[in-house]
N, C-alpha and C. Protein backbone atom coordinates (compact mmCIF):
# COMPACT_ATOMS: atom_id res chain seq x y z
N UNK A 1 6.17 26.20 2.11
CA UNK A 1 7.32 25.42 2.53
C UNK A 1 6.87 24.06 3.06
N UNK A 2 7.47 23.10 2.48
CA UNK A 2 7.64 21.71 2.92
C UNK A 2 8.04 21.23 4.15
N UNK A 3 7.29 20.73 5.06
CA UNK A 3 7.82 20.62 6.45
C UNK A 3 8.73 19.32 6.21
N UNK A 4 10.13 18.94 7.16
CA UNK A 4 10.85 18.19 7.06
C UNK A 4 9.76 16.62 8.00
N UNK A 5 9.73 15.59 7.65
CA UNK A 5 8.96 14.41 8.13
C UNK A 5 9.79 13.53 8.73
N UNK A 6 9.20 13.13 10.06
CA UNK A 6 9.74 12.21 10.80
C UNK A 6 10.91 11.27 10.49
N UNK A 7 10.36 10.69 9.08
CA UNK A 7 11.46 9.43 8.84
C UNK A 7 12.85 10.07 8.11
N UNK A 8 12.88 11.36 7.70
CA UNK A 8 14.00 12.24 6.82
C UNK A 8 15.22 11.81 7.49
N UNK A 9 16.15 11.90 6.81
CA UNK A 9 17.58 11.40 7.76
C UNK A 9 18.65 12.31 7.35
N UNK A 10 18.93 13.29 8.30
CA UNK A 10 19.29 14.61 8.16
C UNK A 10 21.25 14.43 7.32
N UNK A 11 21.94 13.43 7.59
CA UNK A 11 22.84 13.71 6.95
C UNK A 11 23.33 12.76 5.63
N UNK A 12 21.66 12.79 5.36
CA UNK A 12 21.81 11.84 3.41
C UNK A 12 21.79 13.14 2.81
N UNK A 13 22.44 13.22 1.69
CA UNK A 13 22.52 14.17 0.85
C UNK A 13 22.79 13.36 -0.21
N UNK A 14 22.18 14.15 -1.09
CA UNK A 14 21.79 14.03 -2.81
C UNK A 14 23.43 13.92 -3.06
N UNK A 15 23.46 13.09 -4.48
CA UNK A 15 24.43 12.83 -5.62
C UNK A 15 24.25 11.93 -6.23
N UNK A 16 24.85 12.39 -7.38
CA UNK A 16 24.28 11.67 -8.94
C UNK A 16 24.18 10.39 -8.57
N UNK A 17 25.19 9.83 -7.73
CA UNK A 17 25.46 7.83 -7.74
C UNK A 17 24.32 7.62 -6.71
N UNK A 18 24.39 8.58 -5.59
CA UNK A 18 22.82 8.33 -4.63
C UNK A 18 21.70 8.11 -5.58
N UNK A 19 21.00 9.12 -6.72
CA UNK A 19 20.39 9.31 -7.16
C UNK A 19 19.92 8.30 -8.06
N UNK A 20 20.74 7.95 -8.80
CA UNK A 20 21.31 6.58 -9.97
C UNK A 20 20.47 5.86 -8.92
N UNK A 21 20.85 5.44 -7.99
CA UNK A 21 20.73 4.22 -7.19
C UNK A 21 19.12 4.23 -6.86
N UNK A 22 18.82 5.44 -6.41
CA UNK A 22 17.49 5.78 -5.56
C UNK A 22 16.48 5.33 -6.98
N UNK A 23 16.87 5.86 -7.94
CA UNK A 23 16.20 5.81 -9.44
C UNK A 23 15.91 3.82 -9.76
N UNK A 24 16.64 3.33 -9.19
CA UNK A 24 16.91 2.32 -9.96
C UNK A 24 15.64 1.13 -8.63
N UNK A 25 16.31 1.25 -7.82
CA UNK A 25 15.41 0.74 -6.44
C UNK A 25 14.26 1.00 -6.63
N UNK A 26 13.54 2.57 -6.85
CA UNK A 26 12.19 3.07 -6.94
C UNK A 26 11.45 2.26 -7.89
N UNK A 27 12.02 2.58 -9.10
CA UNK A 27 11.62 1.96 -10.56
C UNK A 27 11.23 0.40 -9.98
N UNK A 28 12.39 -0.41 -9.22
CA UNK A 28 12.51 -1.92 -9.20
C UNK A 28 10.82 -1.89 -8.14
N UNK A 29 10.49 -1.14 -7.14
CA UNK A 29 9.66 -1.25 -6.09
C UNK A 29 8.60 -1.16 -6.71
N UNK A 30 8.26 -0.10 -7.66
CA UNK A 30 7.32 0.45 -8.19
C UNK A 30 6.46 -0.83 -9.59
N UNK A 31 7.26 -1.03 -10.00
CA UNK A 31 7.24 -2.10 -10.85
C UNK A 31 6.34 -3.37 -10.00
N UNK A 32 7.34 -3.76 -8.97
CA UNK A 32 6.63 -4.82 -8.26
C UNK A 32 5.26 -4.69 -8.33
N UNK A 33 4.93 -3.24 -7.43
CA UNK A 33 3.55 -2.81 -6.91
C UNK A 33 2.67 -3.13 -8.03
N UNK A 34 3.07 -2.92 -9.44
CA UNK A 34 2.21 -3.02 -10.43
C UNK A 34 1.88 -4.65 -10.82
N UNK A 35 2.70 -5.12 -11.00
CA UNK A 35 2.74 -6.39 -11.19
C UNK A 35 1.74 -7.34 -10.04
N UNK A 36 2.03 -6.97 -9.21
CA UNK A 36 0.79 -7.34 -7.98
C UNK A 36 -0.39 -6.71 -7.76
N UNK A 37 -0.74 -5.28 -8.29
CA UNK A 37 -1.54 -5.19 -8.12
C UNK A 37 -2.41 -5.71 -9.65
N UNK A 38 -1.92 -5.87 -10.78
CA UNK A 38 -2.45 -6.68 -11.71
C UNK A 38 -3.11 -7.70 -11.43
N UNK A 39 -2.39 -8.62 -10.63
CA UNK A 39 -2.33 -10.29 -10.27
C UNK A 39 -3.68 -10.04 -9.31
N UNK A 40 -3.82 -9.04 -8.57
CA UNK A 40 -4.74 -8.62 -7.37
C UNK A 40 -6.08 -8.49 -8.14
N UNK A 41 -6.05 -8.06 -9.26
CA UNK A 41 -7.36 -7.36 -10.04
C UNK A 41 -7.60 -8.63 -10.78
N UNK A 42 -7.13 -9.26 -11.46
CA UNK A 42 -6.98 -10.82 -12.01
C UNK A 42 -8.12 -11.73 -11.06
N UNK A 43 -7.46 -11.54 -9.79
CA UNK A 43 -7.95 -12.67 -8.75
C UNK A 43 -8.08 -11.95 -7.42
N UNK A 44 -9.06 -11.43 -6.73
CA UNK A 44 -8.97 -10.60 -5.68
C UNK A 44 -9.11 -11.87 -4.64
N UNK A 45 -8.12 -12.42 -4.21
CA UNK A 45 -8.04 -13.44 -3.31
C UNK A 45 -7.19 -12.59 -2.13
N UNK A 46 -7.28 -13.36 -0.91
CA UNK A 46 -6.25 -12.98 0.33
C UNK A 46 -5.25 -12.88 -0.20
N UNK A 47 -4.37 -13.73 -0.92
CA UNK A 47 -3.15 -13.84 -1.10
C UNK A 47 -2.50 -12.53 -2.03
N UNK A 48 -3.39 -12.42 -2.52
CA UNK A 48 -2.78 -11.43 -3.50
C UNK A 48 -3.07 -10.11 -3.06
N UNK A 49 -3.97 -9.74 -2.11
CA UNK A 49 -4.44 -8.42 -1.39
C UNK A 49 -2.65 -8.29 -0.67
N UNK A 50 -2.27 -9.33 -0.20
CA UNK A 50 -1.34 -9.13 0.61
C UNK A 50 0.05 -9.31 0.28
N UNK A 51 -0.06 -9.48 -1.24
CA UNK A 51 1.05 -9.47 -1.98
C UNK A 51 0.85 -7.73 -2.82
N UNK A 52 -0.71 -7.25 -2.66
CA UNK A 52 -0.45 -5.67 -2.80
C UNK A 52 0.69 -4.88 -1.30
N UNK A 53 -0.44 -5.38 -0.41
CA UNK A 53 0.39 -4.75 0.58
C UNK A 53 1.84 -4.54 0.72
N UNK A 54 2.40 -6.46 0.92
CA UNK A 54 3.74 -5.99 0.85
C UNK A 54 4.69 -5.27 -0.67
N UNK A 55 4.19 -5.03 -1.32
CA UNK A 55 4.75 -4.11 -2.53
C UNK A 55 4.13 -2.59 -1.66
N UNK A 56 3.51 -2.28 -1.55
CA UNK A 56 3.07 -0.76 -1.28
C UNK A 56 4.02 -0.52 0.17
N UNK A 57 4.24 -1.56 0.86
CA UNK A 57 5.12 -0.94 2.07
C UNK A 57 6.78 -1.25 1.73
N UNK A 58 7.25 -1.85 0.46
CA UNK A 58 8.58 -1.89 -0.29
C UNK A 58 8.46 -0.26 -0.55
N UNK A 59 7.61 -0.13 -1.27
CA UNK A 59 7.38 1.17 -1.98
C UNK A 59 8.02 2.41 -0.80
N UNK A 60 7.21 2.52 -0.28
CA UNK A 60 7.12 3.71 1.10
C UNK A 60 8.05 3.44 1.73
N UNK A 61 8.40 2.31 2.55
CA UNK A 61 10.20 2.52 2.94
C UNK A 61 11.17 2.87 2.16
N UNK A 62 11.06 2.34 1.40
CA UNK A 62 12.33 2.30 0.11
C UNK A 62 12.35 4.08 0.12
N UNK A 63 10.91 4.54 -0.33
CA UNK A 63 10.98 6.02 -0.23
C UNK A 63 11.59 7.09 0.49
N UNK A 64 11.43 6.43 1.97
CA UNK A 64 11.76 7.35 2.82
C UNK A 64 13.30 7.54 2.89
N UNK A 65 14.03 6.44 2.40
CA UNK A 65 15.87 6.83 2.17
C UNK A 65 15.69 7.91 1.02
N UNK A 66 14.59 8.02 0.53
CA UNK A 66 15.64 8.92 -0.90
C UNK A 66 14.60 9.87 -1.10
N UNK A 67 14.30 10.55 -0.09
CA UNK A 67 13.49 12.03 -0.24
C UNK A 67 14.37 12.79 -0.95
N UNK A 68 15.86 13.35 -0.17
CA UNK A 68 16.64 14.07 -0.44
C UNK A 68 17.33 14.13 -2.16
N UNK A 69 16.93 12.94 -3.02
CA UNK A 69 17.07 12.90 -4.12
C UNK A 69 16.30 13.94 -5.15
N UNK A 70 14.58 14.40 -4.54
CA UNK A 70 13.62 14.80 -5.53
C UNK A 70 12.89 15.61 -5.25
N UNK A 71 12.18 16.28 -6.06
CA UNK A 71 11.22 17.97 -5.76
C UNK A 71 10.55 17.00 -4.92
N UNK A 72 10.48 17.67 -3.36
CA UNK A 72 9.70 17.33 -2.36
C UNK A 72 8.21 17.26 -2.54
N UNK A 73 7.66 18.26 -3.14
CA UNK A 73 6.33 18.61 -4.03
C UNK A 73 5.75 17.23 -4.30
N UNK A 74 6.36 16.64 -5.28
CA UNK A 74 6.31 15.43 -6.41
C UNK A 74 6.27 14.05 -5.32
N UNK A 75 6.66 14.44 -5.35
CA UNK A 75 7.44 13.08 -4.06
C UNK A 75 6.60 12.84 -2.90
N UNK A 76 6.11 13.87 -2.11
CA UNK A 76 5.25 13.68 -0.94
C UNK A 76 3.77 13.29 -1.53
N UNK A 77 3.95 13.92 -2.49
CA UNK A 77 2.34 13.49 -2.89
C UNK A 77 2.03 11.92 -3.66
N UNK A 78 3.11 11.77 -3.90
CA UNK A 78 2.72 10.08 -3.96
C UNK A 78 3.11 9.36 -2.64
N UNK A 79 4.08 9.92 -1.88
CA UNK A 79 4.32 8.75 -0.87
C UNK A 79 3.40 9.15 -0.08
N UNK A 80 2.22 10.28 0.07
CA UNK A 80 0.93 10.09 0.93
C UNK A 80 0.10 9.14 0.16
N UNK A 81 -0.21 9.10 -1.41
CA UNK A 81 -0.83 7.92 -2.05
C UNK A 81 -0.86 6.60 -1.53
N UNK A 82 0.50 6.54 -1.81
CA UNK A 82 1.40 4.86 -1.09
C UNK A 82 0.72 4.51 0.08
N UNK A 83 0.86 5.76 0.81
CA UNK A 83 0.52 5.62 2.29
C UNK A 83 -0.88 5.14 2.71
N UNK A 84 -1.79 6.41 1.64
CA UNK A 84 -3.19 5.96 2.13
C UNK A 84 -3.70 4.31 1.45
N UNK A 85 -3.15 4.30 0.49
CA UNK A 85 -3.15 2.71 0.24
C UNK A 85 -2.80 1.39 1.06
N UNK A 86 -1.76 1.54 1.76
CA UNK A 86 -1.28 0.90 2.60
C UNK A 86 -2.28 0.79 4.02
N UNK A 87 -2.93 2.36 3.82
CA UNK A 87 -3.34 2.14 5.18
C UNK A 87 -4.53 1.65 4.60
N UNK A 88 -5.22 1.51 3.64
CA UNK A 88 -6.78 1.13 2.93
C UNK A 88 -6.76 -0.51 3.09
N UNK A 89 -5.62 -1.07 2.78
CA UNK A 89 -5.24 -2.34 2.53
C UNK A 89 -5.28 -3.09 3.87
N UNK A 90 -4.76 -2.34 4.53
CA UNK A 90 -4.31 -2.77 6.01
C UNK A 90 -5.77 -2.86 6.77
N UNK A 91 -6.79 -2.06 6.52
CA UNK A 91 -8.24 -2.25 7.06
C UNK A 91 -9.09 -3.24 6.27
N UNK A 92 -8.89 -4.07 5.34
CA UNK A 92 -9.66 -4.85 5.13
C UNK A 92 -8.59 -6.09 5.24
N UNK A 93 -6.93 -5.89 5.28
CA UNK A 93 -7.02 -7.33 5.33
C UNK A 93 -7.58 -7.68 7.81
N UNK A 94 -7.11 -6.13 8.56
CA UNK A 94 -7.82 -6.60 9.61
C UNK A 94 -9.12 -7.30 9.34
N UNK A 95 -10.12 -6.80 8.60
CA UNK A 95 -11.05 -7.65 8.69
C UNK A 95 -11.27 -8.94 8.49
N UNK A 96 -10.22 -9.74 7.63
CA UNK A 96 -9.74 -10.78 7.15
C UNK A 96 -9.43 -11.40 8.13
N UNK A 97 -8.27 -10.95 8.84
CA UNK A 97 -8.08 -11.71 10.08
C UNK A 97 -8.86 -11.93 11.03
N UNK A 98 -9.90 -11.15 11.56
CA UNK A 98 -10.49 -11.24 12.48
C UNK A 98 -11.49 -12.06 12.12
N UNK A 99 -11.96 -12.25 11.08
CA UNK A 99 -13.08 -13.19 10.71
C UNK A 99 -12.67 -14.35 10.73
N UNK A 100 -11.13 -15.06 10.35
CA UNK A 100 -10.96 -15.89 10.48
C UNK A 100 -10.48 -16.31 11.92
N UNK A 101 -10.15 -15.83 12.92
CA UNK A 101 -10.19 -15.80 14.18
C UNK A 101 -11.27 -16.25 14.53
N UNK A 102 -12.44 -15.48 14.61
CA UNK A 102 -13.74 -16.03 15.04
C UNK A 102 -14.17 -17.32 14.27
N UNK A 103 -14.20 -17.76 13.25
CA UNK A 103 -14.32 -18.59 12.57
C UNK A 103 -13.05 -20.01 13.19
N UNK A 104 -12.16 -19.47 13.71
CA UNK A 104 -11.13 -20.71 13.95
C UNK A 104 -11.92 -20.60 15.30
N UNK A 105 -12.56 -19.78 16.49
CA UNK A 105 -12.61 -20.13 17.69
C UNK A 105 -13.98 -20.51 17.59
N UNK A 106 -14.79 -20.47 16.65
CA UNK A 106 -16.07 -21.49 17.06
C UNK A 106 -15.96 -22.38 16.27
N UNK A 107 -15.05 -22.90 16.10
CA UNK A 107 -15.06 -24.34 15.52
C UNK A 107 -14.13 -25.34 16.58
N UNK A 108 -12.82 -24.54 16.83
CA UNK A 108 -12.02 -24.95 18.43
C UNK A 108 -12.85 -25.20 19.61
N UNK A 109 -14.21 -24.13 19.42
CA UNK A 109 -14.78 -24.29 20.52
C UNK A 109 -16.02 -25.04 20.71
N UNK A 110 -16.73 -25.57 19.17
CA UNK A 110 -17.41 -25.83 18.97
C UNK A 110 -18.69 -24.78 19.49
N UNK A 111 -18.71 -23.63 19.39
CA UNK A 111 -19.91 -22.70 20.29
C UNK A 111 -20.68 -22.27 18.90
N UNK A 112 -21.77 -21.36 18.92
CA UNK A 112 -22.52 -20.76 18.10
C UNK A 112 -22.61 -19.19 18.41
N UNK A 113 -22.39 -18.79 17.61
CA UNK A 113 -22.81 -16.94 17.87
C UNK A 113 -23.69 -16.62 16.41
N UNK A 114 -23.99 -15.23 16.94
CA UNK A 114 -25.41 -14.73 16.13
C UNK A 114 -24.69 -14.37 14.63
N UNK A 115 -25.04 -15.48 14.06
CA UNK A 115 -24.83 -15.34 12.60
C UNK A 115 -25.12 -13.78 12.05
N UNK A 116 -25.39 -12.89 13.06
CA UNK A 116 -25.21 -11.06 12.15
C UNK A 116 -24.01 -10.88 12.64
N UNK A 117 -23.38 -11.45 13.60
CA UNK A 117 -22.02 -10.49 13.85
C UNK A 117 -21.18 -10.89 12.53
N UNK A 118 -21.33 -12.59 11.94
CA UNK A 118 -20.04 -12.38 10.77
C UNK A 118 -20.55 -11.77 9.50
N UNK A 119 -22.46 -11.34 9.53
CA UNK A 119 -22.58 -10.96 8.28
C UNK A 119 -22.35 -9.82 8.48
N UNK A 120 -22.27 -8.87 9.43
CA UNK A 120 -22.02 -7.47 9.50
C UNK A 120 -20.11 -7.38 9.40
N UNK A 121 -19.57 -8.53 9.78
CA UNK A 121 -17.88 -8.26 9.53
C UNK A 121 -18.15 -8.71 8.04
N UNK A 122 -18.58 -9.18 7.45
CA UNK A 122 -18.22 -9.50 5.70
C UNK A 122 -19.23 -8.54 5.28
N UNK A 123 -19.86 -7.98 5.46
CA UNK A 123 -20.58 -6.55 4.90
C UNK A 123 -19.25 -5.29 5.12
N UNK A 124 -18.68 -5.13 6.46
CA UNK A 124 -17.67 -4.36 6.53
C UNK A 124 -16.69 -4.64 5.14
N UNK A 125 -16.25 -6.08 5.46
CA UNK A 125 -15.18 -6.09 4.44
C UNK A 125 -15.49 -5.81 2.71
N UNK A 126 -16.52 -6.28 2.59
CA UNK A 126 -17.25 -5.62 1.71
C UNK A 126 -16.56 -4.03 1.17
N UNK A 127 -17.48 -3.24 1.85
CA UNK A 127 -17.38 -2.04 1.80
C UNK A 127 -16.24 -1.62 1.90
N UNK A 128 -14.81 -1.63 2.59
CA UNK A 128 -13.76 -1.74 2.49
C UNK A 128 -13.19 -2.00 1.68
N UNK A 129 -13.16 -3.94 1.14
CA UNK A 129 -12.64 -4.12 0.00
C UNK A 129 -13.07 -2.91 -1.72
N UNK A 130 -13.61 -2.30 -1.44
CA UNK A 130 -14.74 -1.86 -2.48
C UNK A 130 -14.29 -0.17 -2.98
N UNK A 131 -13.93 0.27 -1.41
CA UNK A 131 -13.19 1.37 -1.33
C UNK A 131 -11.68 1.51 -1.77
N UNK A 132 -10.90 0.06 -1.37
CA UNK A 132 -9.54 0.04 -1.25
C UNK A 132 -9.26 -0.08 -3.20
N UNK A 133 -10.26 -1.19 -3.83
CA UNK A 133 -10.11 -1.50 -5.23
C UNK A 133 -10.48 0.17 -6.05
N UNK A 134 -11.13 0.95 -5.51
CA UNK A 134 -11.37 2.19 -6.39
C UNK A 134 -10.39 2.80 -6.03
N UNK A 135 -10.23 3.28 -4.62
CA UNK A 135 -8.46 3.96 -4.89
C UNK A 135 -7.28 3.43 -5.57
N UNK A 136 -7.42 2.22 -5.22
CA UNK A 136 -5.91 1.91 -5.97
C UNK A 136 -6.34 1.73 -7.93
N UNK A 137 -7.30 1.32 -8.32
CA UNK A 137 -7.63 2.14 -9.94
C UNK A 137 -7.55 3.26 -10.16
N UNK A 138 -7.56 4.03 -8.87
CA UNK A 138 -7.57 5.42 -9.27
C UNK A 138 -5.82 5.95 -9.45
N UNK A 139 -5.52 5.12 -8.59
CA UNK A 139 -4.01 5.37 -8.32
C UNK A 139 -3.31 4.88 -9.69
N UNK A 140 -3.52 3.82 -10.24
CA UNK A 140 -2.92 3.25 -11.20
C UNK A 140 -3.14 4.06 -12.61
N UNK A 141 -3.86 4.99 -12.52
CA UNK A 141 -4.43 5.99 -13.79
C UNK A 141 -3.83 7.58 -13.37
N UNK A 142 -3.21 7.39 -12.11
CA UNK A 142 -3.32 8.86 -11.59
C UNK A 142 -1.99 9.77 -12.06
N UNK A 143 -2.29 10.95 -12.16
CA UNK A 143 -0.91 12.00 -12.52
C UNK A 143 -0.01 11.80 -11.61
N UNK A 144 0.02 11.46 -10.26
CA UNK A 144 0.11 11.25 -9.43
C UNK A 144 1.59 10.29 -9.45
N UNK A 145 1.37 9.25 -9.81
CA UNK A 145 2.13 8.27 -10.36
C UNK A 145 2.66 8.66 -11.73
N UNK A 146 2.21 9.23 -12.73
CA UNK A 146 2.77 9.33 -13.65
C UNK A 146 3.70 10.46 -13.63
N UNK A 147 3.63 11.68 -12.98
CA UNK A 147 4.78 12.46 -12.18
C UNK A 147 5.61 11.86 -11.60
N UNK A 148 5.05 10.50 -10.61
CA UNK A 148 6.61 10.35 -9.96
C UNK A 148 7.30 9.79 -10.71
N UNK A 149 6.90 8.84 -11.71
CA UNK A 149 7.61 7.82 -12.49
C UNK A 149 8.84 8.77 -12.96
N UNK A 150 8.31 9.96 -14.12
CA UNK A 150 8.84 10.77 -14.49
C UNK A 150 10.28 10.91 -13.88
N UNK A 151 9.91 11.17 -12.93
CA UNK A 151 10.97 12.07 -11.46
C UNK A 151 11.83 10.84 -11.38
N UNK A 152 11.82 9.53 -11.29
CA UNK A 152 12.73 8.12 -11.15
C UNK A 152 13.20 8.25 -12.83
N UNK A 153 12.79 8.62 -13.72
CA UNK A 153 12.97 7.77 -15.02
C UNK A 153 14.55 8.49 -15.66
């Protein structure tokens, strides 16, 4: 048995025009995600890491209105996908920010620090970025996705 999840909203209930609708939104979200994450693999720049992100968190909200539409089965197991993506994404663009933080305050400040702290934050991001690009290839090939599509189509 499927445990009911935090964001569920106990008096949506399923019907065909809910469904229609939920089908049509998903498809529109899902689409995005692809389209950006193309543009992302094209050019792995900031901009486009964070034009994955905001598609993967369209994705996962959008989701959470329309559980009640689909085999829970099907459904949870991509919106944990979504999820761990989101959260993969979300740890390297922190590293992004924070580098450029330090980078804006010793130049504001004109100071010097030990050139290993930013090679060990761009070795992090590294390794991060590195992790986040194999899951989400993996995701873009996965049954995973090709079940849910199914389930919207």
């Amino acid at each position: 048995m499927i445990m009911k999840r935090k964001w569920e909203i106990d008096k949506l209930k399923d019907s065909k025009q809910f469904k229609k609708s939920a089908n049509l939104i998903l498809r529109n979200r899902i689409e995005s995600l692809q389209s950006s994450v193309d543009k992302y693999f094209k050019e792995l720049s900031i901009e486009n890491l964070h034009s994955v992100r905001i598609a993967l968190r369209r994705v996962r909200y959008s989701m959470e209105l329309f559980i009640v539409c689909y085999d829970k089965k099907i459904f949870i197991k991509f919106y944990n996908k979504v999820q761990l993506l989101q959260d993969l994404s979300g740890n390297v663009r922190d590293v992004d920010i924070s580098l450029e933080n330090i980078n804006s305050l010793l130049l504001d400040n004109k100071i010097n620090i030990d050139s290993e702290i930013i090679d060990k934050a761009n070795e992090k991001k590294i390794l991060l970025e590195e992790n986040f690009k194999l899951e989400l290839m993996k995701f873009t090939l996965s049954k995973v996705l090709k079940d849910f599509l199914k389930l919207i189509a």
